[in-house]
Protein backbone atom coordinates (compact mmCIF):
# COMPACT_ATOMS: atom_id res chain seq x y z
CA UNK A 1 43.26 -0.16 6.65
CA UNK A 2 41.38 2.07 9.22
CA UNK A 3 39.63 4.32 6.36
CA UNK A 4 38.79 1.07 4.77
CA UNK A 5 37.07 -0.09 8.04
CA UNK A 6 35.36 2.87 8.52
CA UNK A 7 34.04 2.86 4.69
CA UNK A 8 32.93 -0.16 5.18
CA UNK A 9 30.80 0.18 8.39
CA UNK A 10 29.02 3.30 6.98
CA UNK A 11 28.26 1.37 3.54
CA UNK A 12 26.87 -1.61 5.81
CA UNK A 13 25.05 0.47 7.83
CA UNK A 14 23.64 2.83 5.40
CA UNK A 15 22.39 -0.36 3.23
CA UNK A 16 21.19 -2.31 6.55
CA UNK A 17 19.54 1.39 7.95
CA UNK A 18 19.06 3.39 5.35
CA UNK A 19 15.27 4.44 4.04
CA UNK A 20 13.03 1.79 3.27
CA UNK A 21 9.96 2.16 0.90
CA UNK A 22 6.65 2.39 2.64
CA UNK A 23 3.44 0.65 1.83
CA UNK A 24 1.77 2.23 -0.55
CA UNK A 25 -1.95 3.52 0.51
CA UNK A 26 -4.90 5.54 -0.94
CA UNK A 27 -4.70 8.86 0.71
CA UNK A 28 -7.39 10.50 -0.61
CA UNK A 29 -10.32 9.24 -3.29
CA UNK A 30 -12.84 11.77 -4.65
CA UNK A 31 -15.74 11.14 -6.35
CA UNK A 32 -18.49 7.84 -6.36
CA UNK A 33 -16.40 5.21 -8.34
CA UNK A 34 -13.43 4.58 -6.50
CA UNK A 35 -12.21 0.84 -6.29
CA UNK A 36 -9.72 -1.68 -6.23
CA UNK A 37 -9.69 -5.01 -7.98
CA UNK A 38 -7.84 -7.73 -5.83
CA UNK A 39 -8.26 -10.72 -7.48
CA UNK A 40 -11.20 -11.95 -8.75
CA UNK A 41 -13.22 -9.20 -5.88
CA UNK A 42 -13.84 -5.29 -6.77
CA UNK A 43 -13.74 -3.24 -3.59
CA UNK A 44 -14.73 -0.02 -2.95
CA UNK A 45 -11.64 1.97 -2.06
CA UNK A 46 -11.43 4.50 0.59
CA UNK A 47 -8.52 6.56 1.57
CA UNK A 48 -6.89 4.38 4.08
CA UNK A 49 -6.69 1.33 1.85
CA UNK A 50 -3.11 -0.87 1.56
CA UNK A 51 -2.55 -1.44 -2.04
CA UNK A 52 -0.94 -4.18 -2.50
CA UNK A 53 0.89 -5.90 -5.90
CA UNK A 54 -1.09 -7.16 -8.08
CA UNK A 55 -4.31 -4.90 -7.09
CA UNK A 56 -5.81 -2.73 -9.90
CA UNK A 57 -7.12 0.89 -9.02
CA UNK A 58 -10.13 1.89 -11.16
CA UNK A 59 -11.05 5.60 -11.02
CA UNK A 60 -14.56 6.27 -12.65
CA UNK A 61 -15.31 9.52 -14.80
CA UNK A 62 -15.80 11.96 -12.30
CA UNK A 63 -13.28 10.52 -9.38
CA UNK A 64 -9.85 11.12 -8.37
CA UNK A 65 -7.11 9.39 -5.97
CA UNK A 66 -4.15 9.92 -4.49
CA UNK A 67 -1.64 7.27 -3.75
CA UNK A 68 1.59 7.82 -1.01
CA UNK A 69 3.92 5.51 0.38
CA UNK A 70 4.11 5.60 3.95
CA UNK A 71 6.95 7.47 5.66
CA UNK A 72 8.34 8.85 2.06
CA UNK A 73 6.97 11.70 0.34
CA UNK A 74 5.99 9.90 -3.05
CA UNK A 75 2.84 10.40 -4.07
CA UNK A 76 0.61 9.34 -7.06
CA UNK A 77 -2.54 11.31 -8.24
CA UNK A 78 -4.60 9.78 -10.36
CA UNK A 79 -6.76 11.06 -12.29
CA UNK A 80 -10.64 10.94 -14.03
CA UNK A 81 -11.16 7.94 -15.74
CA UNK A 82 -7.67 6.29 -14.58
CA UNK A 83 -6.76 2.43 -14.38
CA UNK A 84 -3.11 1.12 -12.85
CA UNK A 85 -1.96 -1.66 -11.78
CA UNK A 86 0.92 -2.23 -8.69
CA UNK A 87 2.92 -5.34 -10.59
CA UNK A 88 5.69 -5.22 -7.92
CA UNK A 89 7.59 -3.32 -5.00
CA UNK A 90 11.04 -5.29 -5.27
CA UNK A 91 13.63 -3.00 -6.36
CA UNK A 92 11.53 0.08 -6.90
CA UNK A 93 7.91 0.80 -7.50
CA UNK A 94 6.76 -0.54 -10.36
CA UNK A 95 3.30 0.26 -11.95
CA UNK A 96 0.94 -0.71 -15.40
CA UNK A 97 -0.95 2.69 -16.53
CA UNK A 98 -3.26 0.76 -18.84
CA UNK A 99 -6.35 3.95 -18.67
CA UNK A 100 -6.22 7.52 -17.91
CA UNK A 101 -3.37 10.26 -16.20
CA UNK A 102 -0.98 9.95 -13.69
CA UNK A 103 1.61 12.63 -12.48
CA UNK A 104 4.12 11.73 -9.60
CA UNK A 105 5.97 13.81 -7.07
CA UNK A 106 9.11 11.52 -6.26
CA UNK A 107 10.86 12.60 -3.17
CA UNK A 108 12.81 11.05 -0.74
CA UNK A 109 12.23 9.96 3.22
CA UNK A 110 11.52 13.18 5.70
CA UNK A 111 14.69 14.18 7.49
């Protein structure tokens, strides 16, 4: 009954306290066409900027972008000529590549 307990109390706490995804943010955007689409709006994006679901980042011909997530180590680079699309961040990232290159380095939170 004990080891039970204690099972218990480290599953509870590891799913209450355990790593949580961070916003995802441009970190870096090279290159004079740059934006986001929110909406209906285009904005010029600058590293800095909260995507958030639903936004669209457009990279132009000669532009590049990097995307991370906060606190983890994910990142996203984008490439020339790329167009994607955050559709959600419940249960996992989940992104539309509907233009250009992507690769992703997937790691978990710093320790």
């Amino acid at each position: 009954m004990l080891a039970f307990a204690a099972s218990l109390t480290i599953f509870l706490g590891l799913w209450l306290f355990g790593p949580t995804m961070g916003q995802p943010t441009l970190v870096e955007a090279k290159g004079p066409d740059v934006s986001v689409g929110r909406g209906k709006e285009s904005m010029p994006a600058v590293p800095g900027f909260a995507i958030r679901p639903g936004d669209v980042v457009r990279l132009g011909t000669n532009a590049s972008g990097t995307i991370g997530f906060g606190p983890e180590r994910t990142r996203l680079e984008l490439s020339a000529g790329t167009q994607l699309q955050l559709t959600s961040l419940a249960q996992g990232k989940r992104f539309v590549l509907t233009a250009g290159k992507i690769e992703a380095s997937v790691e978990g939170p710093m320790t």
